[in-house]
N, C-alpha and C. Protein backbone atom coordinates (compact mmCIF):
# COMPACT_ATOMS: atom_id res chain seq x y z
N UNK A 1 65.11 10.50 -77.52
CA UNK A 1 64.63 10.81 -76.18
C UNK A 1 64.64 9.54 -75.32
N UNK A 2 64.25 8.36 -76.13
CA UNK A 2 64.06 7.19 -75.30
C UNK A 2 65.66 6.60 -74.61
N UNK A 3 66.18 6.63 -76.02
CA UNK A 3 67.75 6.26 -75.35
C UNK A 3 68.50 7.35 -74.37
N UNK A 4 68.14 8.36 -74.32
CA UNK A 4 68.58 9.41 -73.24
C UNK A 4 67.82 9.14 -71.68
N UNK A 5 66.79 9.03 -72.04
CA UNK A 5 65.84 8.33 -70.44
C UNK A 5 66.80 7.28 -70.02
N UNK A 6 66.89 6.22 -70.50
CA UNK A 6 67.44 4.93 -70.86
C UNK A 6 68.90 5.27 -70.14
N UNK A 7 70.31 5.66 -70.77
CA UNK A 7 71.15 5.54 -70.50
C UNK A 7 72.15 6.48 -70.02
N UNK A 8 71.16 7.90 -69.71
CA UNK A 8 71.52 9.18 -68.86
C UNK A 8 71.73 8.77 -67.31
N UNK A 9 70.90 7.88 -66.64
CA UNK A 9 70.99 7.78 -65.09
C UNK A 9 72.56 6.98 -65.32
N UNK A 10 72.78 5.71 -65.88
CA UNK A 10 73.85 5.53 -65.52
C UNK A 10 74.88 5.38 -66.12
N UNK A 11 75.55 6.32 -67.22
CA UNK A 11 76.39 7.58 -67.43
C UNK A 11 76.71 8.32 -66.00
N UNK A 12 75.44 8.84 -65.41
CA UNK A 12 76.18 10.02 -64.58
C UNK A 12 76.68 9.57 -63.50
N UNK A 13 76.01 8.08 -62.60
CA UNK A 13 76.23 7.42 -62.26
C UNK A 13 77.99 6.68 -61.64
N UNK A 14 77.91 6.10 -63.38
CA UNK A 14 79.70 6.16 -63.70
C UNK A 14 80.39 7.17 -63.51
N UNK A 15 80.30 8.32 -63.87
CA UNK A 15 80.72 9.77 -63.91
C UNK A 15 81.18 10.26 -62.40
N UNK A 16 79.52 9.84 -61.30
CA UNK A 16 80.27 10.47 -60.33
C UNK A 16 80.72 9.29 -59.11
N UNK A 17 80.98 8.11 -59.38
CA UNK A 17 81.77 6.90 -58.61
C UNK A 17 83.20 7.54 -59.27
N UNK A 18 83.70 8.41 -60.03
CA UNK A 18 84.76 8.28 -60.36
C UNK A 18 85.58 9.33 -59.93
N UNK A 19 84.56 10.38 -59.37
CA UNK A 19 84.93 11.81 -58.94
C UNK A 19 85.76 11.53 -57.74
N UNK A 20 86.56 12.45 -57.21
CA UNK A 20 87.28 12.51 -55.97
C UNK A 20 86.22 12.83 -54.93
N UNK A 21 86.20 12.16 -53.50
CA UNK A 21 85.31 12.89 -52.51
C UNK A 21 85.72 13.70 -52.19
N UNK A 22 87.34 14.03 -51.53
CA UNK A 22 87.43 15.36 -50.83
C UNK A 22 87.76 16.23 -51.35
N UNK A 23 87.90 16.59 -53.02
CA UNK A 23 87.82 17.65 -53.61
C UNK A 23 86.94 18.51 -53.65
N UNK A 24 86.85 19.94 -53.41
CA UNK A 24 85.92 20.43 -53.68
C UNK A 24 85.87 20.47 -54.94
N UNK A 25 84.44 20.88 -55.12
CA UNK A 25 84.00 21.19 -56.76
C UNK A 25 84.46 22.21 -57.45
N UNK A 26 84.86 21.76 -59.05
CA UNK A 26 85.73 23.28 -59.93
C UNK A 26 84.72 24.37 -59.38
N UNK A 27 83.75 24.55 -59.60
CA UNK A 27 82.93 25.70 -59.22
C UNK A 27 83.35 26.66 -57.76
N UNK A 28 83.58 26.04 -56.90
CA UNK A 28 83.79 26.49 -55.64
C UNK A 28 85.42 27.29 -55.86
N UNK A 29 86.14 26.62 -56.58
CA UNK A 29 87.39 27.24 -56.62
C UNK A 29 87.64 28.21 -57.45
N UNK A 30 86.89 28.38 -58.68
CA UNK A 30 86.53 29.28 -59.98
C UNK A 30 86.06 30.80 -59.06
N UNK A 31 84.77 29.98 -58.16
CA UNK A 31 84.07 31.34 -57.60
C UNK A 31 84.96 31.85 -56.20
N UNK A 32 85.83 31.62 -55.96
CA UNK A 32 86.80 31.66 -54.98
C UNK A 32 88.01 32.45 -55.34
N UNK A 33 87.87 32.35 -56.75
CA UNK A 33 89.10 33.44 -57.50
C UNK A 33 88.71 34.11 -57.91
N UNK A 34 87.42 34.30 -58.66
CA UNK A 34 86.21 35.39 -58.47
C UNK A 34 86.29 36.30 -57.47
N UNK A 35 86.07 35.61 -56.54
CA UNK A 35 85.77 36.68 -55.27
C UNK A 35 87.19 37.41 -54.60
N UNK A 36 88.18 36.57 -55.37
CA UNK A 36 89.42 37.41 -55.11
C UNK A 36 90.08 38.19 -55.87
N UNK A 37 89.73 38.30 -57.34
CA UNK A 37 90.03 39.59 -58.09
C UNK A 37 89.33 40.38 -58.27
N UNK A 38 87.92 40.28 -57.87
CA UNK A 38 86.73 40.95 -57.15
C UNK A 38 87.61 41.72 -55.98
N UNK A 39 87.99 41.86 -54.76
CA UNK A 39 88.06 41.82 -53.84
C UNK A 39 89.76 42.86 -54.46
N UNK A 40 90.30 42.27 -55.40
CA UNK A 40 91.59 43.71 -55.38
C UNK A 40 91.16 44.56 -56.29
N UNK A 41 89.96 44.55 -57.20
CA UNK A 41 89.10 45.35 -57.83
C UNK A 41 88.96 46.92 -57.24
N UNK A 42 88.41 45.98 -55.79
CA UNK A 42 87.97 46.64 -55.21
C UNK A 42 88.52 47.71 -54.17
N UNK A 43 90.14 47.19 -54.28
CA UNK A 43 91.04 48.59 -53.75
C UNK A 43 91.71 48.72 -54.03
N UNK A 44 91.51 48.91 -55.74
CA UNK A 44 92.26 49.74 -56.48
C UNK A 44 92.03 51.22 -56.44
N UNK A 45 90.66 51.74 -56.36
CA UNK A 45 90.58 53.28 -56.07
C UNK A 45 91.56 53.55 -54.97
N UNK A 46 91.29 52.79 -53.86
CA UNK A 46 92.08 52.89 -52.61
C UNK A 46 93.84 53.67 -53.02
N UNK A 47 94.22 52.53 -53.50
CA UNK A 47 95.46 52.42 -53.84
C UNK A 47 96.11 53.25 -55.04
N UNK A 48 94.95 53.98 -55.95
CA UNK A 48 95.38 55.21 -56.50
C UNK A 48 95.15 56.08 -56.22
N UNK A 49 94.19 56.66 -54.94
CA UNK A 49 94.08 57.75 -54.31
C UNK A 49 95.42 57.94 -53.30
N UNK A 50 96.10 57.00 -52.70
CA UNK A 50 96.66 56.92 -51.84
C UNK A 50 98.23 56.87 -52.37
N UNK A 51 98.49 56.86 -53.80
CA UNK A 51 99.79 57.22 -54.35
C UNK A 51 100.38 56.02 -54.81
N UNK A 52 100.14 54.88 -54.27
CA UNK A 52 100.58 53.66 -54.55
C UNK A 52 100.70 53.61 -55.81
N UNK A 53 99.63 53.56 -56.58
CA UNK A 53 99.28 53.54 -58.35
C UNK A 53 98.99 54.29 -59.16
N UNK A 54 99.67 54.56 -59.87
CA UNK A 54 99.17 55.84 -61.16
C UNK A 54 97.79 55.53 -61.67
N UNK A 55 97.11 56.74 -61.94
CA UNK A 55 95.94 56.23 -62.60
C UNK A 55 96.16 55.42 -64.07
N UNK A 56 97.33 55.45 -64.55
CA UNK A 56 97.31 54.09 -66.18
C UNK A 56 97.57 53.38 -65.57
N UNK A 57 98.44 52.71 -64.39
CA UNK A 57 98.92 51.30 -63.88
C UNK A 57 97.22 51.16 -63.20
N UNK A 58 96.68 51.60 -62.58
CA UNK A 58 95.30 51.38 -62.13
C UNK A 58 94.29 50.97 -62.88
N UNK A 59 94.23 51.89 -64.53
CA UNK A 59 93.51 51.31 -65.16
C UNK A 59 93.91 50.05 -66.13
N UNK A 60 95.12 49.99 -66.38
CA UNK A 60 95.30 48.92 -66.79
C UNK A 60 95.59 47.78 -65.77
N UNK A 61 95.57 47.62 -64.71
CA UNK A 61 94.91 46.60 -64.14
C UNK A 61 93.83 46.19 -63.68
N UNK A 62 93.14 47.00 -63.47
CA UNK A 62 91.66 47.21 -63.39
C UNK A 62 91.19 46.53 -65.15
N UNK A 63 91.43 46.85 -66.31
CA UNK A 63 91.11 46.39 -67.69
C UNK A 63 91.74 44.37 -67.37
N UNK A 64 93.10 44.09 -66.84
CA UNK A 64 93.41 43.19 -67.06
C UNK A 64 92.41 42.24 -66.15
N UNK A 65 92.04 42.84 -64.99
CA UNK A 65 91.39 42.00 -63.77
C UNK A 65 90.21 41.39 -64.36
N UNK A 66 89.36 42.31 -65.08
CA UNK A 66 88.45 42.25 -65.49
C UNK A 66 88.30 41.58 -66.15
N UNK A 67 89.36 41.04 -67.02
CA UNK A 67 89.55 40.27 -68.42
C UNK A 67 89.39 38.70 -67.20
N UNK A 68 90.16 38.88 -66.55
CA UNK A 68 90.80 37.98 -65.88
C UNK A 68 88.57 37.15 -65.36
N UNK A 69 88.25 37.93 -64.67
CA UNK A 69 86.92 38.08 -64.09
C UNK A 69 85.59 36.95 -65.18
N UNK A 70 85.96 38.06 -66.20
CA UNK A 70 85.22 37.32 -67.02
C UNK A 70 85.43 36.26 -67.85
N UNK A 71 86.91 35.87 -67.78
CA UNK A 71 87.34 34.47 -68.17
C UNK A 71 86.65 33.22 -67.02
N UNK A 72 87.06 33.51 -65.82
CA UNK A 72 86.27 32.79 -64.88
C UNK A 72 85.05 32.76 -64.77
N UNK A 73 84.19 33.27 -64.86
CA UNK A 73 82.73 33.21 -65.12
C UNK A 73 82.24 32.47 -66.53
N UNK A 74 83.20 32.46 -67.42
CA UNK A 74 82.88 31.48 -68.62
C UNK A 74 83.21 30.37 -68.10
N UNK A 75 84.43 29.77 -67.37
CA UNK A 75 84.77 28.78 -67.23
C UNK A 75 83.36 28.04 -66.19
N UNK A 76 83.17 28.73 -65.34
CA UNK A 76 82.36 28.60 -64.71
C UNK A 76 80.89 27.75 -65.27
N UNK A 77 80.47 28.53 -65.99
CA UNK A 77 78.98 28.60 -66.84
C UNK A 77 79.05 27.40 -67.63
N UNK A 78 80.46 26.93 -68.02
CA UNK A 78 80.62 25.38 -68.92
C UNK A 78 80.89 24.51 -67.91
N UNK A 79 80.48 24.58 -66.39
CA UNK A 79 80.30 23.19 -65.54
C UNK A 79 79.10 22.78 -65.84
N UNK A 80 79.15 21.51 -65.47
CA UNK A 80 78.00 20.80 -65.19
C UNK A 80 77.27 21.12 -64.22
N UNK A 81 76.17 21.16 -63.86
CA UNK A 81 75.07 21.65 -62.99
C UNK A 81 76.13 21.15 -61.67
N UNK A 82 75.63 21.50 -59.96
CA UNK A 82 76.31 21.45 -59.09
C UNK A 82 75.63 20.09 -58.72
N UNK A 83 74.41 19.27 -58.90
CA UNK A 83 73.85 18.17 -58.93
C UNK A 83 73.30 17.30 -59.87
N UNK A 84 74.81 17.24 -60.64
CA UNK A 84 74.15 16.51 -61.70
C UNK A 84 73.42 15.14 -62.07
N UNK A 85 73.59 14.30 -60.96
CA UNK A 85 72.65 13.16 -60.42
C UNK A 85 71.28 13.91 -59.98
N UNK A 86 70.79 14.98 -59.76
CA UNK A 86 69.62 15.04 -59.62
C UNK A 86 69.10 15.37 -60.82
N UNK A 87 69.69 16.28 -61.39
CA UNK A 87 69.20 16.81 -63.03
C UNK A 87 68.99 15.68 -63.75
N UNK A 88 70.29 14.30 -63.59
CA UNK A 88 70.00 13.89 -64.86
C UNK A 88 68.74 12.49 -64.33
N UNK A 89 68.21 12.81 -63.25
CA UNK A 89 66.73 11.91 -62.61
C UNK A 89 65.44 12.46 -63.70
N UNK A 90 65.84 14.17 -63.67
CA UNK A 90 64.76 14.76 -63.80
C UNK A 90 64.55 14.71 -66.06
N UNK A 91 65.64 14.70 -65.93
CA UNK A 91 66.12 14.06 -67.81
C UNK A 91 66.03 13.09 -67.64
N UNK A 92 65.79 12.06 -67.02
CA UNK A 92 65.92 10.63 -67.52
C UNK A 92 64.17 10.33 -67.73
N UNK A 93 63.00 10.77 -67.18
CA UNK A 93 61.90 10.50 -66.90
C UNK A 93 61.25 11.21 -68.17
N UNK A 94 60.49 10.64 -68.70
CA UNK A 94 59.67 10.93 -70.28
C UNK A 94 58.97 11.69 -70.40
N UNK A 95 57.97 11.78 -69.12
CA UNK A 95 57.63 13.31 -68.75
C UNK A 95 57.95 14.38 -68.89
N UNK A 96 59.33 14.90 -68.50
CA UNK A 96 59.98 15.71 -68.67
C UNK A 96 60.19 16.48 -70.10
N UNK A 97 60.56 15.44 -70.71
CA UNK A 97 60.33 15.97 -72.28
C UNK A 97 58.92 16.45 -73.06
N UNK A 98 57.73 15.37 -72.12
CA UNK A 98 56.96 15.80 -73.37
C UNK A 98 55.97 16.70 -72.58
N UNK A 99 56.61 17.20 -71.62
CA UNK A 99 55.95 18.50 -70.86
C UNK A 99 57.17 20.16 -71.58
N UNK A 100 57.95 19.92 -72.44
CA UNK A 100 58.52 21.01 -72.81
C UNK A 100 57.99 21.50 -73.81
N UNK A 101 58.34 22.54 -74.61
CA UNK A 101 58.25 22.99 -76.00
C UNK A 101 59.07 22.37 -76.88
N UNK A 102 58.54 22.94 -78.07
CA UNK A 102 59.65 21.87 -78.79
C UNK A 102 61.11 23.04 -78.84
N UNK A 103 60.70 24.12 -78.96
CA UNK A 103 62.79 24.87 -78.57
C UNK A 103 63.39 24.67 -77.53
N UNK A 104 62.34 24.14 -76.38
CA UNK A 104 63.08 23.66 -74.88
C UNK A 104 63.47 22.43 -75.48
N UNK A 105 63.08 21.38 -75.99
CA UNK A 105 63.10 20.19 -76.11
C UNK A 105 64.71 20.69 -77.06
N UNK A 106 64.74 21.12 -78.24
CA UNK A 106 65.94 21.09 -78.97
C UNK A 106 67.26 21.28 -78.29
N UNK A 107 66.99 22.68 -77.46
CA UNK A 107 68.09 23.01 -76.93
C UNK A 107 68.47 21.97 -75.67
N UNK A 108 67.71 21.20 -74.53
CA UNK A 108 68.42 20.27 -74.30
C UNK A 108 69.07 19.32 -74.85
N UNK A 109 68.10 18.56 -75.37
CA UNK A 109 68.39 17.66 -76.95
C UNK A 109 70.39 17.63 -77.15
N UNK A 110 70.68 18.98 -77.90
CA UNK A 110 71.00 19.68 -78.45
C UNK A 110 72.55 19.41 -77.25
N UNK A 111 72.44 19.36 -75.90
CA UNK A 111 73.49 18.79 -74.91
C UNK A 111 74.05 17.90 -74.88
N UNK A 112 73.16 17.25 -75.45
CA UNK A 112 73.86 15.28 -75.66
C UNK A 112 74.00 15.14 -76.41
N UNK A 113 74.05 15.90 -77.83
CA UNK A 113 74.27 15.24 -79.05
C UNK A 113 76.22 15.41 -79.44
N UNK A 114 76.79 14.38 -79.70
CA UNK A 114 77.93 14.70 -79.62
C UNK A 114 78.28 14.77 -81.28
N UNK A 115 77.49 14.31 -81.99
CA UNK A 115 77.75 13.76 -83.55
C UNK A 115 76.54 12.92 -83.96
N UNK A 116 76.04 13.73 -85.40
CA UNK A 116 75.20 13.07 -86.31
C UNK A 116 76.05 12.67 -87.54
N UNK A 117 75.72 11.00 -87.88
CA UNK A 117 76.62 10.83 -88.76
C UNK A 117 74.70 10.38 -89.82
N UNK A 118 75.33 10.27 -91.14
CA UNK A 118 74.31 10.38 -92.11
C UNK A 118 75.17 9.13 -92.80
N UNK A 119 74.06 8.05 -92.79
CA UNK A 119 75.28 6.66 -93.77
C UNK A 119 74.25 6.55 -94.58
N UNK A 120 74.53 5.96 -95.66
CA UNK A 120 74.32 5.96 -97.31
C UNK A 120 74.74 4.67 -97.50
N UNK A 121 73.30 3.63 -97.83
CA UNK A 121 73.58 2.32 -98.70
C UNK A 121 72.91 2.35 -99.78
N UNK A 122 73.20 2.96 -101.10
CA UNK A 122 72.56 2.86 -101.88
C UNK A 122 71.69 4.11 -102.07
N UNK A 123 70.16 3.34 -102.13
CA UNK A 123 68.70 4.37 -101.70
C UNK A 123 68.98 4.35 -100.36
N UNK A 124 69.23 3.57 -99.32
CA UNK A 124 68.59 3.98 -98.33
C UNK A 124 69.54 4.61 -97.40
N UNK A 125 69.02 5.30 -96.41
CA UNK A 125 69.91 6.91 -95.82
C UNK A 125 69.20 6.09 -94.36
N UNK A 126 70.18 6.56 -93.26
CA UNK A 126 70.22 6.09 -92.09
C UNK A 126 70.75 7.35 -91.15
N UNK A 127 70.32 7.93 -90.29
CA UNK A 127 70.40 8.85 -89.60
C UNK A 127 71.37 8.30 -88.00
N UNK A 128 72.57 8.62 -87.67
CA UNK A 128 72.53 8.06 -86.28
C UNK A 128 73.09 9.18 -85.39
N UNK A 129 72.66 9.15 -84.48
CA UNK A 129 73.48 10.25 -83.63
C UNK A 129 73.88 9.46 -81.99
N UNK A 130 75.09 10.19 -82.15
CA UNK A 130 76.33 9.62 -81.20
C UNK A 130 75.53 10.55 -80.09
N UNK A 131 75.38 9.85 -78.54
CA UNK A 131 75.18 10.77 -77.72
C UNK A 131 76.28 10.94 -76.71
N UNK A 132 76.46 11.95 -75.98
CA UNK A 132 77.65 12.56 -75.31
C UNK A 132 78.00 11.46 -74.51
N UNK A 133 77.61 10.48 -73.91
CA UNK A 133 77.65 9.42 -73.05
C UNK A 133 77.61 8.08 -73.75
């Protein structure tokens, strides 16, 4: 916890001096293609009432869109928060942790851990864990 207080602010820091400014954010463009296979979703009835599309070419694009839909919404859900300099203020402060539970506490925890390695000299056993940063 201590080394996460410690070396979370500037990690993210580094992270976002490195970002592009006039890009928008993956998120904005994810939910932007969202809203556009959303949006032919949505006149496909249109377009099989109206002769354009058989009802199997309708439903099988309607099945593919969908696929399509919920691939983007995963991609989505594995960004990083949309402020991740503020989040990682609110993780860096000690408080934070020891105002959680301990399953809140794991499952953040549980974000930064990139690798526990277990070393062996002998008797004695040494625990280290690699954090994501």
């Amino acid at each position: 916890m201590a080394k996460i207080c410690q070396v979370l602010p500037q990690a993210v820091a580094q992270f976002a001096a490195k970002m592009p400014s006039g890009r928008p954010a993956p998120g904005t463009r994810l939910q932007g293609e969202i809203n556009a296979k959303e949006a032919v979703l949505a006149q496909l009835p249109d377009l099989e009432k109206s002769g354009i599309l058989d009802a199997e070419t309708a439903a099988l694009r309607r099945y593919k869109l969908r696929g399509e839909v919920a691939d983007l919404h995963q991609q989505l859900a594995q960004l990083p928060p949309v402020n991740l300099q503020e989040l990682s203020q609110s993780v860096s402060i000690p408080q934070f942790w020891l105002d959680l539970s301990e399953p809140e506490r794991r499952f953040f925890f549980r974000e930064f851990i990139r690798d526990i390695q277990i070393l062996r000299q002998g008797d004695d056993w040494r625990i280290e864990l690699v954090l994501v940063f």
